[in-house]
Protein backbone atom coordinates (compact mmCIF):
# COMPACT_ATOMS: atom_id res chain seq x y z
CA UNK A 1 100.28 79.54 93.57
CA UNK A 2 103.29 81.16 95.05
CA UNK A 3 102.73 82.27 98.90
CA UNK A 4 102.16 85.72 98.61
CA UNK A 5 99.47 84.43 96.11
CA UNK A 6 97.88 82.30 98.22
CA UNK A 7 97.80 85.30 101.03
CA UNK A 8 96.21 87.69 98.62
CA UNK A 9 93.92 85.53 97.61
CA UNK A 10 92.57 84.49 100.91
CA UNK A 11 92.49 88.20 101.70
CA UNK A 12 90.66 88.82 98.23
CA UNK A 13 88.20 86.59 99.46
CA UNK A 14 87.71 86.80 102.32
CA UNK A 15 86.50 91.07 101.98
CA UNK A 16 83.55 92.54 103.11
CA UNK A 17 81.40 93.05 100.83
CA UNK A 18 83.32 93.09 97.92
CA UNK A 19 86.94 94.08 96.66
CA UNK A 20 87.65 96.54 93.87
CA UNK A 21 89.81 96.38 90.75
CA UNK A 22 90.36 99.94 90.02
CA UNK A 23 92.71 102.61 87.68
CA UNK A 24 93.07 103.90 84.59
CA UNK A 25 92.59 101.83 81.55
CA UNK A 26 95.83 102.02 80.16
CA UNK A 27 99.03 103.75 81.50
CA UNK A 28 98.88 107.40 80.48
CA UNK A 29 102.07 108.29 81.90
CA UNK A 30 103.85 107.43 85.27
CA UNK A 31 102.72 110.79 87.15
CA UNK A 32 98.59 110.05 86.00
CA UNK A 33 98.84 106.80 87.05
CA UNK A 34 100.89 107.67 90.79
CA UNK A 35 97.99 110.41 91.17
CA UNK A 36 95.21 108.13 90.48
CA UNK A 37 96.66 105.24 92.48
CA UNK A 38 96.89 107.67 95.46
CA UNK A 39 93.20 109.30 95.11
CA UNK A 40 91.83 105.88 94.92
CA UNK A 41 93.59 104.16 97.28
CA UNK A 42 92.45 107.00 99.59
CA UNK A 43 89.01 106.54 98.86
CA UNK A 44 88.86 102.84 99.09
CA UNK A 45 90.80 103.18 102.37
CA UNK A 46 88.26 105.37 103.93
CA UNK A 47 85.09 103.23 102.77
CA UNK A 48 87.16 100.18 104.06
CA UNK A 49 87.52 98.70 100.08
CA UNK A 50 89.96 96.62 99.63
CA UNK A 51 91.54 97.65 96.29
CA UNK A 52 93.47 96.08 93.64
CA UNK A 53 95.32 99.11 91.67
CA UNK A 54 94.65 97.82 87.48
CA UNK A 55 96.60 99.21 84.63
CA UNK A 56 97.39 97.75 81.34
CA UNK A 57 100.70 98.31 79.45
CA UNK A 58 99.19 98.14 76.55
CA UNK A 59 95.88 97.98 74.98
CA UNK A 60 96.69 95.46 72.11
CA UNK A 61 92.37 95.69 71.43
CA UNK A 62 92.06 99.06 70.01
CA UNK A 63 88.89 100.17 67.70
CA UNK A 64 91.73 101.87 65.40
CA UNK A 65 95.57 100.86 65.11
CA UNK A 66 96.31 104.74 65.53
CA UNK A 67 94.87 104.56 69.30
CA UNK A 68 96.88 105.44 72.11
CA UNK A 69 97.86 102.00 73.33
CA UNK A 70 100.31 102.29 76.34
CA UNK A 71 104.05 102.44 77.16
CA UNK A 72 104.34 99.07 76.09
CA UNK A 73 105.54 95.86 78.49
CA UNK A 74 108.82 97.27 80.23
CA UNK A 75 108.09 100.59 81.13
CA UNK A 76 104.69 99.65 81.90
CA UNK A 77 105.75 97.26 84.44
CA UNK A 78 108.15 99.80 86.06
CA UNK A 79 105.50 102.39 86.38
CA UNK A 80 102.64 99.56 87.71
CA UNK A 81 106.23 98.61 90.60
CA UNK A 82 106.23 102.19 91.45
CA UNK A 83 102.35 101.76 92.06
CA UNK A 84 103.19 99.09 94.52
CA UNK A 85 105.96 100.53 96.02
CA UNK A 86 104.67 103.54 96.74
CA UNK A 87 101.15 102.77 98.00
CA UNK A 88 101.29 99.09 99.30
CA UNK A 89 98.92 97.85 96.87
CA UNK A 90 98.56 95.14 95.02
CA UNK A 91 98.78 95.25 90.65
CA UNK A 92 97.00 93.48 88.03
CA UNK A 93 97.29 93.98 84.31
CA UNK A 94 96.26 92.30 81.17
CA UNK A 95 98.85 90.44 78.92
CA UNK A 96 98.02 89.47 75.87
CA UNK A 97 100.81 87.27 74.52
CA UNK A 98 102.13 84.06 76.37
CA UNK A 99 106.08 85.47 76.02
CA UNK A 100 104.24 88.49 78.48
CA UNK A 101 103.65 86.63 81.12
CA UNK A 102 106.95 85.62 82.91
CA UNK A 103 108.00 89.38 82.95
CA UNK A 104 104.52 90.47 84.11
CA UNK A 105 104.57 87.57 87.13
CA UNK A 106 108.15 89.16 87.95
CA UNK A 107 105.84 92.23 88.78
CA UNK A 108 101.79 91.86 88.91
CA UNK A 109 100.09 89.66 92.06
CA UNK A 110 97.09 88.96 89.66
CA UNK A 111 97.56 88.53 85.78
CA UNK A 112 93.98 89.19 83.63
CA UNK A 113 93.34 87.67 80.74
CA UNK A 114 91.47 90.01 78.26
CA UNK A 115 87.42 88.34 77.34
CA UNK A 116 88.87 87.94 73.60
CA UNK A 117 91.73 85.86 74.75
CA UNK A 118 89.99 83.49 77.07
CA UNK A 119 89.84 80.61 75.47
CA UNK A 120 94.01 81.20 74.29
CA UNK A 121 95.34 77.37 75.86
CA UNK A 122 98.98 78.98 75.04
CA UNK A 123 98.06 81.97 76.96
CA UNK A 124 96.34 80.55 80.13
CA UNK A 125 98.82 77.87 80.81
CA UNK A 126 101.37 80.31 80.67
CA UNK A 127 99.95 82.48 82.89
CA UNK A 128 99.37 80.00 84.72
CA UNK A 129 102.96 79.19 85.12
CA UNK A 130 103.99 81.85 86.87
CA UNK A 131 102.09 81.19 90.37
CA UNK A 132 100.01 84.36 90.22
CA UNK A 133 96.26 84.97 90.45
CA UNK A 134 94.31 84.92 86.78
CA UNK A 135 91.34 86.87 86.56
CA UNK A 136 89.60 85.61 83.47
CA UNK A 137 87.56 87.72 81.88
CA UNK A 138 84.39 85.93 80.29
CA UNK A 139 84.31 86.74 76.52
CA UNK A 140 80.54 87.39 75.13
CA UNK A 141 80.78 84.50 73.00
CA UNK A 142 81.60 81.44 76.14
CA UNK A 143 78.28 80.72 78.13
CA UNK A 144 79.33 80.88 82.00
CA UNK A 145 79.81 76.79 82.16
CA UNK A 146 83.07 77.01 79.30
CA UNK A 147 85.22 79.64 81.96
């Protein structure tokens, strides 16, 4: 892992009693996403939370191919910077291809791998590759002992 990795992590674990990945599903537009980073960063702040703001670019999993699915990879990244930026929080958001994840390492200090794609080889090395933290989700179908 990179260093600021490795800082965030320790400070990931090292919270009392727990931290929080928390936001919208998927990026609305820039100004819902800068109002709900600031109302729960503000809320986490005053219960002493430490919170991860989460986002995704685009929902690629969709019920129906005529869902909303997001501003797709590069504006989604500049809105989830501004997040950053402007409120001193950390980012994670879901990729979903490996060709994703050196842009999203450019930008996201944890990279989350969707439960359908976490068994993807291609997709976790790659993630991998780019030094941030990977938050794995656990697909219904893996028993605990295959993640």
């Amino acid at each position: 892992m990179d260093a600021s990795s490795v800082a965030l992590y320790g400070q990931l674990k090292a919270a009392q009693p727990f931290f929080l990945l928390a936001g919208p599903n998927v990026i609305e537009s820039e100004e819902h996403v800068m109002k709900m980073a600031k109302h729960i960063k503000a809320i986490t702040t005053k219960l002493g939370v430490p919170l991860v703001f989460k986002s995704s670019f685009d929902k690629a999993n969709r019920t129906s191919s005529k869902s909303f699915r997001g501003p797709g990879l590069e504006e989604g990244l500049k809105i989830l910077e501004k997040v950053k930026t402007a409120y001193d929080l950390p980012v994670v958001t879901d990729v979903h291809e490996s060709w994703q994840c050196e842009a999203v390492g450019r930008v996201a200090d944890i990279i989350q791998i969707p439960a359908f794609l976490c068994r993807q080889t291609d997709l976790l090395v790659a993630a991998a590759k780019t030094g941030k933290i990977i938050n794995i989700k656990k697909g219904q179908f893996c028993a605990p002992s295959m993640i």
